[in-house]
PDB file of N, CA and C in Angstrom:
ATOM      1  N   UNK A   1      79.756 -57.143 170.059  1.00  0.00           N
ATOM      2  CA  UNK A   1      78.615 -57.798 170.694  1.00  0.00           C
ATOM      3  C   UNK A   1      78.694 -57.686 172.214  1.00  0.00           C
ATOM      4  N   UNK A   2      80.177 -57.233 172.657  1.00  0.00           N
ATOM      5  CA  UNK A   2      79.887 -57.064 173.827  1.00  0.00           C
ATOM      6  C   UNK A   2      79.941 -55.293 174.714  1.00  0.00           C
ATOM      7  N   UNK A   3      79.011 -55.580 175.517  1.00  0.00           N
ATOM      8  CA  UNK A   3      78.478 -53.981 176.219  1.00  0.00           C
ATOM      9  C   UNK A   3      79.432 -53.695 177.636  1.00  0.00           C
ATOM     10  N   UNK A   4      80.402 -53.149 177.523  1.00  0.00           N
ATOM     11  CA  UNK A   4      80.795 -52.967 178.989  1.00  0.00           C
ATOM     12  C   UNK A   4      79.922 -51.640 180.067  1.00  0.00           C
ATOM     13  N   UNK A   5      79.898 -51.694 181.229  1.00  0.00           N
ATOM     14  CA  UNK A   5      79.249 -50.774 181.962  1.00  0.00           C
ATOM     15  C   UNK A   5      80.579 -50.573 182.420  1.00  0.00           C
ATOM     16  N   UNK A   6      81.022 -49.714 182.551  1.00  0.00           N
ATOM     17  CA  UNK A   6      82.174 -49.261 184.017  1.00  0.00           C
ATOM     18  C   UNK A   6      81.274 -48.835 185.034  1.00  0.00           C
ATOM     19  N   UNK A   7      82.102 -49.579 186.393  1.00  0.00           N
ATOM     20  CA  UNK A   7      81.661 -48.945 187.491  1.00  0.00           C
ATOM     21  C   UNK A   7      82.864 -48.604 188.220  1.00  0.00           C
ATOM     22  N   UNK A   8      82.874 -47.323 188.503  1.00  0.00           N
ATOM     23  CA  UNK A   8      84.077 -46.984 188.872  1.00  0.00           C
ATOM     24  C   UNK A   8      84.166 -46.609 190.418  1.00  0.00           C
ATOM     25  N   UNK A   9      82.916 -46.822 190.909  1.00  0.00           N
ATOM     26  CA  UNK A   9      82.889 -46.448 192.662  1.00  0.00           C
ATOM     27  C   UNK A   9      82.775 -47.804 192.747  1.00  0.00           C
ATOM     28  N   UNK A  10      83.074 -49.063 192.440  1.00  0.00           N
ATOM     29  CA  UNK A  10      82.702 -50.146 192.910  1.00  0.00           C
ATOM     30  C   UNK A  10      84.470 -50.783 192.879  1.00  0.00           C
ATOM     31  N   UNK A  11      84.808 -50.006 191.325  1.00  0.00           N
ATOM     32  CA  UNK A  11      86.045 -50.423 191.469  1.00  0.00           C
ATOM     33  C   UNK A  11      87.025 -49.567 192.357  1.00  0.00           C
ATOM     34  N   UNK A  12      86.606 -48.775 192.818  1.00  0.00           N
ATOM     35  CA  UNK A  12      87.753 -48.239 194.090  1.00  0.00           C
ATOM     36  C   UNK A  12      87.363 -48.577 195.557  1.00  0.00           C
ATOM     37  N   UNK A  13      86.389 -49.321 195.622  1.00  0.00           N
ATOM     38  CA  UNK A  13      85.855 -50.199 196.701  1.00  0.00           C
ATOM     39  C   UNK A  13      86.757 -51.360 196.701  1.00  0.00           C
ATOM     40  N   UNK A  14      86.805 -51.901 195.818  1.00  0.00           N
ATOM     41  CA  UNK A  14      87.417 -53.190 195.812  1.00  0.00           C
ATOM     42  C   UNK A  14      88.958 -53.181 195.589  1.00  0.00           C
ATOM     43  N   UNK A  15      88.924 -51.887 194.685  1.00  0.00           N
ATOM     44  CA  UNK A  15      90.966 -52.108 194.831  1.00  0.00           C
ATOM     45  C   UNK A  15      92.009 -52.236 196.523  1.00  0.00           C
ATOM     46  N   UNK A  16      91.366 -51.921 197.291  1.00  0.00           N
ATOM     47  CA  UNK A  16      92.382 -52.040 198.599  1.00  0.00           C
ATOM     48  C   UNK A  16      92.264 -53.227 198.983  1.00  0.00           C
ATOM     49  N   UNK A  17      91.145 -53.839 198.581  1.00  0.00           N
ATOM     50  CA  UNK A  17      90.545 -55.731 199.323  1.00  0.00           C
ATOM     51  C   UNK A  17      91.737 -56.374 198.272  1.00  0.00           C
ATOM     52  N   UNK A  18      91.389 -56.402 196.758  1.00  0.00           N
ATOM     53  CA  UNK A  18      92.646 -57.023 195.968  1.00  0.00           C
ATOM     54  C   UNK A  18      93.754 -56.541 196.169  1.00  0.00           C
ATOM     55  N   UNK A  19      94.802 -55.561 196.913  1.00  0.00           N
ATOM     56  CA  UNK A  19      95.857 -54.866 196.848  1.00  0.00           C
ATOM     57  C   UNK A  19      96.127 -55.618 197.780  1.00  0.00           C
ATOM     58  N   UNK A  20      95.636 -56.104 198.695  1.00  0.00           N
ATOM     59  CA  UNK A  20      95.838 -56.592 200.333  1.00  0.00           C
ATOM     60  C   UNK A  20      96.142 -57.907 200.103  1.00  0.00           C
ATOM     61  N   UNK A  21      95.002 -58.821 199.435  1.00  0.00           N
ATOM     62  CA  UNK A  21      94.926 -60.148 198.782  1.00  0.00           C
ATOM     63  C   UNK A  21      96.010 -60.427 198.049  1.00  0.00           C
ATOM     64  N   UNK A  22      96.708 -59.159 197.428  1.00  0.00           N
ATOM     65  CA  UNK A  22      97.804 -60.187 196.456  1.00  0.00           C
ATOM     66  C   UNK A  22      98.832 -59.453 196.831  1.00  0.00           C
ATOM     67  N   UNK A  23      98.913 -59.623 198.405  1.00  0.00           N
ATOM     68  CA  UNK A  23     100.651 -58.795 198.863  1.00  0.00           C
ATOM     69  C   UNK A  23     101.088 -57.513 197.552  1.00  0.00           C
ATOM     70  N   UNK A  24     100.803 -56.688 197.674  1.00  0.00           N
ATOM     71  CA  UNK A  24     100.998 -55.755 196.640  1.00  0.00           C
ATOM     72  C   UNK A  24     101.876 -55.020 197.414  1.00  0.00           C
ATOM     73  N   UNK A  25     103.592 -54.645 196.635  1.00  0.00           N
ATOM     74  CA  UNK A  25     104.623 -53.891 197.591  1.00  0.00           C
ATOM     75  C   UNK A  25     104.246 -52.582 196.746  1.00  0.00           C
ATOM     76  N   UNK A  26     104.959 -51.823 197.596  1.00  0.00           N
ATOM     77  CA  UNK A  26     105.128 -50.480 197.085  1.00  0.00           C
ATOM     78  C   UNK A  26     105.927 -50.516 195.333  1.00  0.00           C
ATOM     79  N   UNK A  27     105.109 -49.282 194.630  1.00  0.00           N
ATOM     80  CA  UNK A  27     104.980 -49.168 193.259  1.00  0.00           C
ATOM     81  C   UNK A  27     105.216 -50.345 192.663  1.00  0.00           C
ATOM     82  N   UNK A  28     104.223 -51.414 193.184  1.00  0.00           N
ATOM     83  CA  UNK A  28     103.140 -52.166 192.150  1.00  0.00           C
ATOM     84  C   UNK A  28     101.729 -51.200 191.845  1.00  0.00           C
ATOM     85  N   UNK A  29     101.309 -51.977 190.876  1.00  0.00           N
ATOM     86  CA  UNK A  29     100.175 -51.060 190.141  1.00  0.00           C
ATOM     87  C   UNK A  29      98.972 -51.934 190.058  1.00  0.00           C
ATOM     88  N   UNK A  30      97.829 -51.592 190.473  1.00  0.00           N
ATOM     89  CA  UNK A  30      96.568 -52.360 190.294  1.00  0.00           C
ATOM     90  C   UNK A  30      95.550 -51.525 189.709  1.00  0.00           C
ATOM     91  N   UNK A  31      95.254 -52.372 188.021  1.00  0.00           N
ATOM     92  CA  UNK A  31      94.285 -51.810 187.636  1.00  0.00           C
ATOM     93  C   UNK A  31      93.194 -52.898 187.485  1.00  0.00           C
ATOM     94  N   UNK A  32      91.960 -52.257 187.653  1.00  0.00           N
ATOM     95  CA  UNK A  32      90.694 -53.632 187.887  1.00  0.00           C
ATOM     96  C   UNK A  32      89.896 -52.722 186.776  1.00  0.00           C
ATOM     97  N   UNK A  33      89.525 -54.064 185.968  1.00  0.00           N
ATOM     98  CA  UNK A  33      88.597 -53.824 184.588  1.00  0.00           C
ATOM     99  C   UNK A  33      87.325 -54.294 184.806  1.00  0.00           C
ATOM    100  N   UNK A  34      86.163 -53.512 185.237  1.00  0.00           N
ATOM    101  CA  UNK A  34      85.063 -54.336 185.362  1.00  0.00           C
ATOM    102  C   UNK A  34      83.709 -53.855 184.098  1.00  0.00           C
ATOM    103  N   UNK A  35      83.290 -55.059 184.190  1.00  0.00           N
ATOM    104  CA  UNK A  35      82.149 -55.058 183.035  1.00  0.00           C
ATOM    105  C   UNK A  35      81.103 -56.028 183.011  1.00  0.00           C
ATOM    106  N   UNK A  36      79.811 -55.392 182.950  1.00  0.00           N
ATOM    107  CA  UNK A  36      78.546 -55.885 182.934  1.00  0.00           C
ATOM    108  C   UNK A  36      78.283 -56.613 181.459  1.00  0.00           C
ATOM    109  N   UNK A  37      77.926 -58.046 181.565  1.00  0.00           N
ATOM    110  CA  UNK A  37      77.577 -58.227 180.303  1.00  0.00           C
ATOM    111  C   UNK A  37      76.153 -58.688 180.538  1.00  0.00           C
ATOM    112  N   UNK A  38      75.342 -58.007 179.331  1.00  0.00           N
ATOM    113  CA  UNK A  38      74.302 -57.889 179.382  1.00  0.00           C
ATOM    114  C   UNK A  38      73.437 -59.580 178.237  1.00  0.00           C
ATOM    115  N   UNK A  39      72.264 -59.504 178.685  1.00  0.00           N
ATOM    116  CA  UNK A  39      71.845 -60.839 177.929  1.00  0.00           C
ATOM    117  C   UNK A  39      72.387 -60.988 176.077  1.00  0.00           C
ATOM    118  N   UNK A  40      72.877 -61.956 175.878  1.00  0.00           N
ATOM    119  CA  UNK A  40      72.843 -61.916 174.506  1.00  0.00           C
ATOM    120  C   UNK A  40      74.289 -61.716 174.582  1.00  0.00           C
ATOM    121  N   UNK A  41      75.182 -61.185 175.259  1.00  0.00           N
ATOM    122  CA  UNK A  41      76.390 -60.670 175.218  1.00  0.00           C
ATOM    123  C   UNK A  41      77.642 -62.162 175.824  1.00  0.00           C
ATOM    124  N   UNK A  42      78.803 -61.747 174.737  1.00  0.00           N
ATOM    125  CA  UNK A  42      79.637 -62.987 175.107  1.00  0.00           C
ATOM    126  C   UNK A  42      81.189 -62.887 174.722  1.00  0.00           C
ATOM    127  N   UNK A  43      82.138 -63.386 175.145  1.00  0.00           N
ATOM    128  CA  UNK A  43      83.663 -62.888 174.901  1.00  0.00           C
ATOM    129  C   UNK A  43      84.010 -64.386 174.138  1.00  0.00           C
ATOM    130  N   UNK A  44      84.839 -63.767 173.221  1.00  0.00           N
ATOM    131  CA  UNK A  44      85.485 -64.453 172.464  1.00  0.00           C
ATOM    132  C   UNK A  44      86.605 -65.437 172.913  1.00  0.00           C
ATOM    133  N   UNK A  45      87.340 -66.112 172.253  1.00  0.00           N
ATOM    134  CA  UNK A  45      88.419 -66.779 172.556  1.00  0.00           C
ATOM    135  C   UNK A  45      89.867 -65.845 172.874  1.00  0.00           C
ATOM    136  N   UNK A  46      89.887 -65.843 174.003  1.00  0.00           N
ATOM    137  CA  UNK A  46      91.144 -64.571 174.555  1.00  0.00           C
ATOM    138  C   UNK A  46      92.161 -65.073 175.714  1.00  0.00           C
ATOM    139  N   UNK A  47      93.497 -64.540 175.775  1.00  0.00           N
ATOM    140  CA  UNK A  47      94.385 -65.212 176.765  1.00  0.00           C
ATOM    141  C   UNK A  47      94.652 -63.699 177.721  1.00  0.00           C
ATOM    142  N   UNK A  48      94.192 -62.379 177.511  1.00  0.00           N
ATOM    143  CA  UNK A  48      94.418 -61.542 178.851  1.00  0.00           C
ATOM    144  C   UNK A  48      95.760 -61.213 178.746  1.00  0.00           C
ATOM    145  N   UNK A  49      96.287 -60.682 177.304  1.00  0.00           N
ATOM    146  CA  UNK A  49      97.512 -60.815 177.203  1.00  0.00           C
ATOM    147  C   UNK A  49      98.270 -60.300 178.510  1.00  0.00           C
ATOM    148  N   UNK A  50      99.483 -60.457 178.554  1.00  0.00           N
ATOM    149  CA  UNK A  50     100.695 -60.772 179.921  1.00  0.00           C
ATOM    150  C   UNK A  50     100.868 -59.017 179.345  1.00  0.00           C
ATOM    151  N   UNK A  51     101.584 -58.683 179.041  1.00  0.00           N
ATOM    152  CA  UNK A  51     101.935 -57.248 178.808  1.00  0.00           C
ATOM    153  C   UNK A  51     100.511 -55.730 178.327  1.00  0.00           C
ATOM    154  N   UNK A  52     100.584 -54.711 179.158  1.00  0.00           N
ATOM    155  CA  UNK A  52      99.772 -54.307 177.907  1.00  0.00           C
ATOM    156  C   UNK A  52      99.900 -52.545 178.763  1.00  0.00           C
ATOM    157  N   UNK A  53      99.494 -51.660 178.036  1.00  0.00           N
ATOM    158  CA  UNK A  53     100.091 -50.331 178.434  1.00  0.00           C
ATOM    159  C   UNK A  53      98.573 -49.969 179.021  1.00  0.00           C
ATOM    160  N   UNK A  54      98.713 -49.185 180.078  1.00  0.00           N
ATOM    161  CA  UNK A  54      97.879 -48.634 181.382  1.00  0.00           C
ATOM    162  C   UNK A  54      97.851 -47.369 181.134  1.00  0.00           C
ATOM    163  N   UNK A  55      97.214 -46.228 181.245  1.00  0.00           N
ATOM    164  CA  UNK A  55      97.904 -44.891 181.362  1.00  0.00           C
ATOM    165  C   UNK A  55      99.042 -44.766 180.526  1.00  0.00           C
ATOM    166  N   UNK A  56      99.536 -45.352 179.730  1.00  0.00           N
ATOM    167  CA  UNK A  56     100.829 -44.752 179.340  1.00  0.00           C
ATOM    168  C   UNK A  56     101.943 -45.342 179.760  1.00  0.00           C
ATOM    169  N   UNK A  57     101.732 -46.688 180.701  1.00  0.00           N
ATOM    170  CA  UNK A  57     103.130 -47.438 181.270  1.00  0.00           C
ATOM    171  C   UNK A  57     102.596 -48.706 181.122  1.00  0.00           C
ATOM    172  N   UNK A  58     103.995 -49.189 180.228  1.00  0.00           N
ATOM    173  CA  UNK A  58     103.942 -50.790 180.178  1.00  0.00           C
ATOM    174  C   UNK A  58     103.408 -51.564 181.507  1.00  0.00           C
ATOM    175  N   UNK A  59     102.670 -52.288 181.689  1.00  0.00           N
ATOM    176  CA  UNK A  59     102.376 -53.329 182.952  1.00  0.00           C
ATOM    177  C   UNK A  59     102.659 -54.315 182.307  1.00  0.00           C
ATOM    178  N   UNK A  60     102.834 -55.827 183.039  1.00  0.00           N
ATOM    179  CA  UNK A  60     103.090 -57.263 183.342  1.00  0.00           C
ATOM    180  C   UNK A  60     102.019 -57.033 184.420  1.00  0.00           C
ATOM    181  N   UNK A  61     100.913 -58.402 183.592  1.00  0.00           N
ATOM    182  CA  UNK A  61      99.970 -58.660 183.913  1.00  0.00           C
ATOM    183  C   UNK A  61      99.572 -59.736 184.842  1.00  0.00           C
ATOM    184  N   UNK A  62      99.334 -60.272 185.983  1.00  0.00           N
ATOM    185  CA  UNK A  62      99.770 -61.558 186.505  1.00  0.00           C
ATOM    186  C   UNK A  62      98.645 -62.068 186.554  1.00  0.00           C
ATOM    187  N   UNK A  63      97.553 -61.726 187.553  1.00  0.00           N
ATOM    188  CA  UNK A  63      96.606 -62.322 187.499  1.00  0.00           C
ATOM    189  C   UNK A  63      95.296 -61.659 187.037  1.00  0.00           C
ATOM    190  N   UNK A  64      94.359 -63.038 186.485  1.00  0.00           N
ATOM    191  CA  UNK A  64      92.966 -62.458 185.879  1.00  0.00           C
ATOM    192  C   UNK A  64      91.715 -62.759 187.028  1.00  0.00           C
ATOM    193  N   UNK A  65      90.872 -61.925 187.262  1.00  0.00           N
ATOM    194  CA  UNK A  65      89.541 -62.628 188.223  1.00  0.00           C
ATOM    195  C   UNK A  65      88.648 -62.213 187.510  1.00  0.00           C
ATOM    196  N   UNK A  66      87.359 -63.148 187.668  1.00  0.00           N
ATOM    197  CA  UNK A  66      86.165 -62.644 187.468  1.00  0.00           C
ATOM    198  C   UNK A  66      85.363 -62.959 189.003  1.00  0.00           C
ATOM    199  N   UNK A  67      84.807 -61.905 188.711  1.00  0.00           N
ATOM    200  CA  UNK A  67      83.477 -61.939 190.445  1.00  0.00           C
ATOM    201  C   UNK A  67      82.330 -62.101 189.833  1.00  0.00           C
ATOM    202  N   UNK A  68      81.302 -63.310 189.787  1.00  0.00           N
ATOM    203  CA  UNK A  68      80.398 -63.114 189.547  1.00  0.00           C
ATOM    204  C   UNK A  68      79.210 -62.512 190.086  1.00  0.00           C
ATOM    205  N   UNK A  69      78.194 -61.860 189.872  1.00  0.00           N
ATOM    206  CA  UNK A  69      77.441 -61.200 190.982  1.00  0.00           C
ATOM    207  C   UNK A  69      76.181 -61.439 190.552  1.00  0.00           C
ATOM    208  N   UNK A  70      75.520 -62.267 189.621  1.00  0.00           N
ATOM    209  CA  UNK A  70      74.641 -62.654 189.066  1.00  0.00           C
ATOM    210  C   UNK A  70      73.805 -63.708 190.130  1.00  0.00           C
ATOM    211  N   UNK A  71      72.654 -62.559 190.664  1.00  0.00           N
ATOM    212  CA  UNK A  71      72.074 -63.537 191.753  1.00  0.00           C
ATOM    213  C   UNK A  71      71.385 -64.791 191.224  1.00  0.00           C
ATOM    214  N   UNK A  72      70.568 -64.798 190.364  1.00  0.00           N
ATOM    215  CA  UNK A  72      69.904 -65.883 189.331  1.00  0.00           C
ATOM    216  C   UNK A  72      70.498 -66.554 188.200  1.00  0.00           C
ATOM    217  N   UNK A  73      70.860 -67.863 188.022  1.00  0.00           N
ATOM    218  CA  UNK A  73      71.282 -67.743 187.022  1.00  0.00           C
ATOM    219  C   UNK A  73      70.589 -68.991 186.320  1.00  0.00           C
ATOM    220  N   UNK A  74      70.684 -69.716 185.242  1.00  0.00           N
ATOM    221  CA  UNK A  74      69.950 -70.915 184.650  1.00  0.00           C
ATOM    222  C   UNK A  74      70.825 -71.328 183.005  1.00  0.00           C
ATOM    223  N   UNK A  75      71.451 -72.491 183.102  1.00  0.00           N
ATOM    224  CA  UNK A  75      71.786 -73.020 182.117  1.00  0.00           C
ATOM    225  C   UNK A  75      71.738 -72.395 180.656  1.00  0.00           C
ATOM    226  N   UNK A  76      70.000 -72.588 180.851  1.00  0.00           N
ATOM    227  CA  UNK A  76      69.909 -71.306 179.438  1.00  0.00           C
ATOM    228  C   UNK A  76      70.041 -69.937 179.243  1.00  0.00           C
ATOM    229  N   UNK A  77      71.040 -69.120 180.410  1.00  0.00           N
ATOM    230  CA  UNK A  77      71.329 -67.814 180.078  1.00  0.00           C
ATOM    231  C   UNK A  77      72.361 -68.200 179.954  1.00  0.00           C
ATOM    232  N   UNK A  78      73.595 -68.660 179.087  1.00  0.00           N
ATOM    233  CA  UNK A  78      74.917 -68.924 178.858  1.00  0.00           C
ATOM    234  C   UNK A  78      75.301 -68.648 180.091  1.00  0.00           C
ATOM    235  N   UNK A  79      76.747 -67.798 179.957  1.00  0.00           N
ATOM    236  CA  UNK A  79      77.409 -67.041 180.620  1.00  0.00           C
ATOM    237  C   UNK A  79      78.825 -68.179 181.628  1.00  0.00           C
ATOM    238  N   UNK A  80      78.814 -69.136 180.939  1.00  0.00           N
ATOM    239  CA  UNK A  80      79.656 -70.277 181.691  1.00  0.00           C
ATOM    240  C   UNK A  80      81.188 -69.816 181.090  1.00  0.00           C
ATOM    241  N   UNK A  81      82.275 -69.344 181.729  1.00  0.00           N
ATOM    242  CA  UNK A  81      83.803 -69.552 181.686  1.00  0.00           C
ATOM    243  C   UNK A  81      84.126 -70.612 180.823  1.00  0.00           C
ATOM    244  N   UNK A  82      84.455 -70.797 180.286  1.00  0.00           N
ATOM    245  CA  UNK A  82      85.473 -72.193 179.433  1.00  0.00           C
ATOM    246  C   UNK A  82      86.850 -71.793 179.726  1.00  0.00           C
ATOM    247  N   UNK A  83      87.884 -72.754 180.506  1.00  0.00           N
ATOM    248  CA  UNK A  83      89.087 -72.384 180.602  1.00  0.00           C
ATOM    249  C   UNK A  83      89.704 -73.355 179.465  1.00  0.00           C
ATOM    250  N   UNK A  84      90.296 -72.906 178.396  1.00  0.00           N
ATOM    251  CA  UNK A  84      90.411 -73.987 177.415  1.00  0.00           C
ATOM    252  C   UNK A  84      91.569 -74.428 177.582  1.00  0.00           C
ATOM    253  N   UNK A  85      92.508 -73.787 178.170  1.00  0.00           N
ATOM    254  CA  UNK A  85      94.050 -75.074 178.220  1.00  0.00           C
ATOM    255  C   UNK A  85      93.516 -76.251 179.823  1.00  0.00           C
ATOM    256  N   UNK A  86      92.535 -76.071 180.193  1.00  0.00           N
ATOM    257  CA  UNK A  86      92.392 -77.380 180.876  1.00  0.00           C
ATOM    258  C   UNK A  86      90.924 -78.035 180.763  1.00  0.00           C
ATOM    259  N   UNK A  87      91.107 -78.848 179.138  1.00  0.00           N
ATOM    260  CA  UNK A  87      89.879 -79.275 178.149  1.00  0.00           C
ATOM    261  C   UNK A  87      88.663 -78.565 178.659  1.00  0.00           C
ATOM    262  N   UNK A  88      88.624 -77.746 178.215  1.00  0.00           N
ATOM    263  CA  UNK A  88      87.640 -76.978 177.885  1.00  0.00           C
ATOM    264  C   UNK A  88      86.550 -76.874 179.368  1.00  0.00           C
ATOM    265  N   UNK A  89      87.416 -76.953 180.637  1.00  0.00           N
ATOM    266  CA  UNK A  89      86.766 -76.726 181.519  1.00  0.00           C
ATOM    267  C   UNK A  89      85.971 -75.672 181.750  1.00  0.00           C
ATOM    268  N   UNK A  90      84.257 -76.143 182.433  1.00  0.00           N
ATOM    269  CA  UNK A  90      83.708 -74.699 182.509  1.00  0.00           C
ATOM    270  C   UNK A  90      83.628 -74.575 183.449  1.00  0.00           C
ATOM    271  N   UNK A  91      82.994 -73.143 183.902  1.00  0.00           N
ATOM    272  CA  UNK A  91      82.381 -72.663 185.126  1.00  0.00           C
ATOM    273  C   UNK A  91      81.151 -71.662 185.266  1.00  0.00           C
ATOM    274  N   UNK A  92      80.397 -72.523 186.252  1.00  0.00           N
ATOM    275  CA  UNK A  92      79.111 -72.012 185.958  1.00  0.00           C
ATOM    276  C   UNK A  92      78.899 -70.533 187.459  1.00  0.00           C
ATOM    277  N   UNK A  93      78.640 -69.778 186.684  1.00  0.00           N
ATOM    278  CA  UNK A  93      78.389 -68.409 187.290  1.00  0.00           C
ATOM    279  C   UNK A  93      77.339 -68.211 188.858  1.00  0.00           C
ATOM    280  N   UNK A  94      77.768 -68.426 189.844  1.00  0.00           N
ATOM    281  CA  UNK A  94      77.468 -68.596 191.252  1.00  0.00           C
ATOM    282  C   UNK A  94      77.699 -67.462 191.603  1.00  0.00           C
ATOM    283  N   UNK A  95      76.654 -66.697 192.262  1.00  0.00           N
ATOM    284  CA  UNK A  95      76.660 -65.743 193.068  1.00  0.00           C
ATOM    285  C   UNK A  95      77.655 -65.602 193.723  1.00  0.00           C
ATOM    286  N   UNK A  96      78.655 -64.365 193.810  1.00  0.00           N
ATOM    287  CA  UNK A  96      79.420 -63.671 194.872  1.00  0.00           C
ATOM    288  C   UNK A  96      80.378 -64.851 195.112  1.00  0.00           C
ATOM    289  N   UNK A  97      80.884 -65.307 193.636  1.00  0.00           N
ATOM    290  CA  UNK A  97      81.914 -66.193 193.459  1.00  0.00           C
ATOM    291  C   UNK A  97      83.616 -65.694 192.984  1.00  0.00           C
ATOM    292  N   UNK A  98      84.527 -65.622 193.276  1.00  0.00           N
ATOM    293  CA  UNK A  98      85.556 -65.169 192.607  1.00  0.00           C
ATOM    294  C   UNK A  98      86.620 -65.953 191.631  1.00  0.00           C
ATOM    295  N   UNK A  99      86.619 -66.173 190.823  1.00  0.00           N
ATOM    296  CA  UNK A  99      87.302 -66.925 189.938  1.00  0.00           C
ATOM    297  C   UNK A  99      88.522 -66.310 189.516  1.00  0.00           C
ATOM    298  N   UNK A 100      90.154 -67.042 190.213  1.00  0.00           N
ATOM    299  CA  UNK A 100      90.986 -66.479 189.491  1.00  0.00           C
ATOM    300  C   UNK A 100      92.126 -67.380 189.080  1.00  0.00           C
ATOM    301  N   UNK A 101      92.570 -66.529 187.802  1.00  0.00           N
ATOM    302  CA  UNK A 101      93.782 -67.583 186.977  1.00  0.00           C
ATOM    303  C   UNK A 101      95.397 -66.715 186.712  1.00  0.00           C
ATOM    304  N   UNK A 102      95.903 -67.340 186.191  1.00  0.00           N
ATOM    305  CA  UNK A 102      97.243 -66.546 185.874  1.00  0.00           C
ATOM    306  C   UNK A 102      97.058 -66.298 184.636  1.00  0.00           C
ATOM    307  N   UNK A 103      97.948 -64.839 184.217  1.00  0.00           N
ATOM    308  CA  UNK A 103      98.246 -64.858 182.527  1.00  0.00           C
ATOM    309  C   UNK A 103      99.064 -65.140 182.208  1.00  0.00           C
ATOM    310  N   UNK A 104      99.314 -65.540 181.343  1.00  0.00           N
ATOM    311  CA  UNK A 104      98.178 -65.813 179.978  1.00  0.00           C
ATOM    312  C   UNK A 104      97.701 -66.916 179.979  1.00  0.00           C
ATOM    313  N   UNK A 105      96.441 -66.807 179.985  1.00  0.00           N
ATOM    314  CA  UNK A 105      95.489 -67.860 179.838  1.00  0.00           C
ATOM    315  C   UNK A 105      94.500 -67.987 178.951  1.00  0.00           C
ATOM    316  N   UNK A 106      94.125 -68.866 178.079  1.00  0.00           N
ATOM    317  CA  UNK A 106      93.315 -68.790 177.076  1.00  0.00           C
ATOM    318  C   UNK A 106      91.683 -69.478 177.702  1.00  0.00           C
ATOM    319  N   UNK A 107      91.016 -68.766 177.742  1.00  0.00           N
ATOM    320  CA  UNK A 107      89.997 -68.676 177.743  1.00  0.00           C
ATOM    321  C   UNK A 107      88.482 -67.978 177.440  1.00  0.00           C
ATOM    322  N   UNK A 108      87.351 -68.046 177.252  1.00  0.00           N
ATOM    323  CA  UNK A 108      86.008 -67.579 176.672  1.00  0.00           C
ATOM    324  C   UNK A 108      84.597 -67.456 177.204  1.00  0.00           C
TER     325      UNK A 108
END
């Protein structure tokens, strides 16, 4: 149910701003997963597992962000974060907002 878009000139725009942001030393590895979800579209109950293979090399995963970029938004288009290990806190999707957590974290 859910549609990813890759954008991949947007994500090599932004990898040197996050590389900078999270003191990144030499051979650390930053990979950024981005995806458009389209109306109707929604993520399941997931924690971003801590380990997971890149290219072909194990990574340790530390932190998760979402950027929202959704200039309009309204109650009745879903799209609210639930962070569920801190009761089911949400977050409502604000323009040119950055939301970030550690892994593993369970959230939807």
């Amino acid at each position: 149910n859910l549609q990813h878009d890759f954008f991949s000139d947007l994500r090599d725009k932004l990898a040197p701003h996050f590389s900078r942001v999270l003191q990144m030393h030499q051979g650390d590895v930053l990979k950024l997963f981005l995806a458009k979800y389209q109306t109707g579209a929604y993520m399941t109950s997931h924690d971003d597992v801590k380990s997971a293979t890149v290219d072909g090399v194990l990574c340790d995963r530390v932190r998760g962000f979402v950027l929202f970029l959704n200039r309009q938004w309204d109650e009745d288009d879903g799209g609210l974060l639930l962070d569920e290990e801190d009761s089911d806190k949400a977050y409502t999707p604000s323009f040119n907002t950055l939301l970030h957590y550690r892994i593993p974290r369970w959230h939807s």
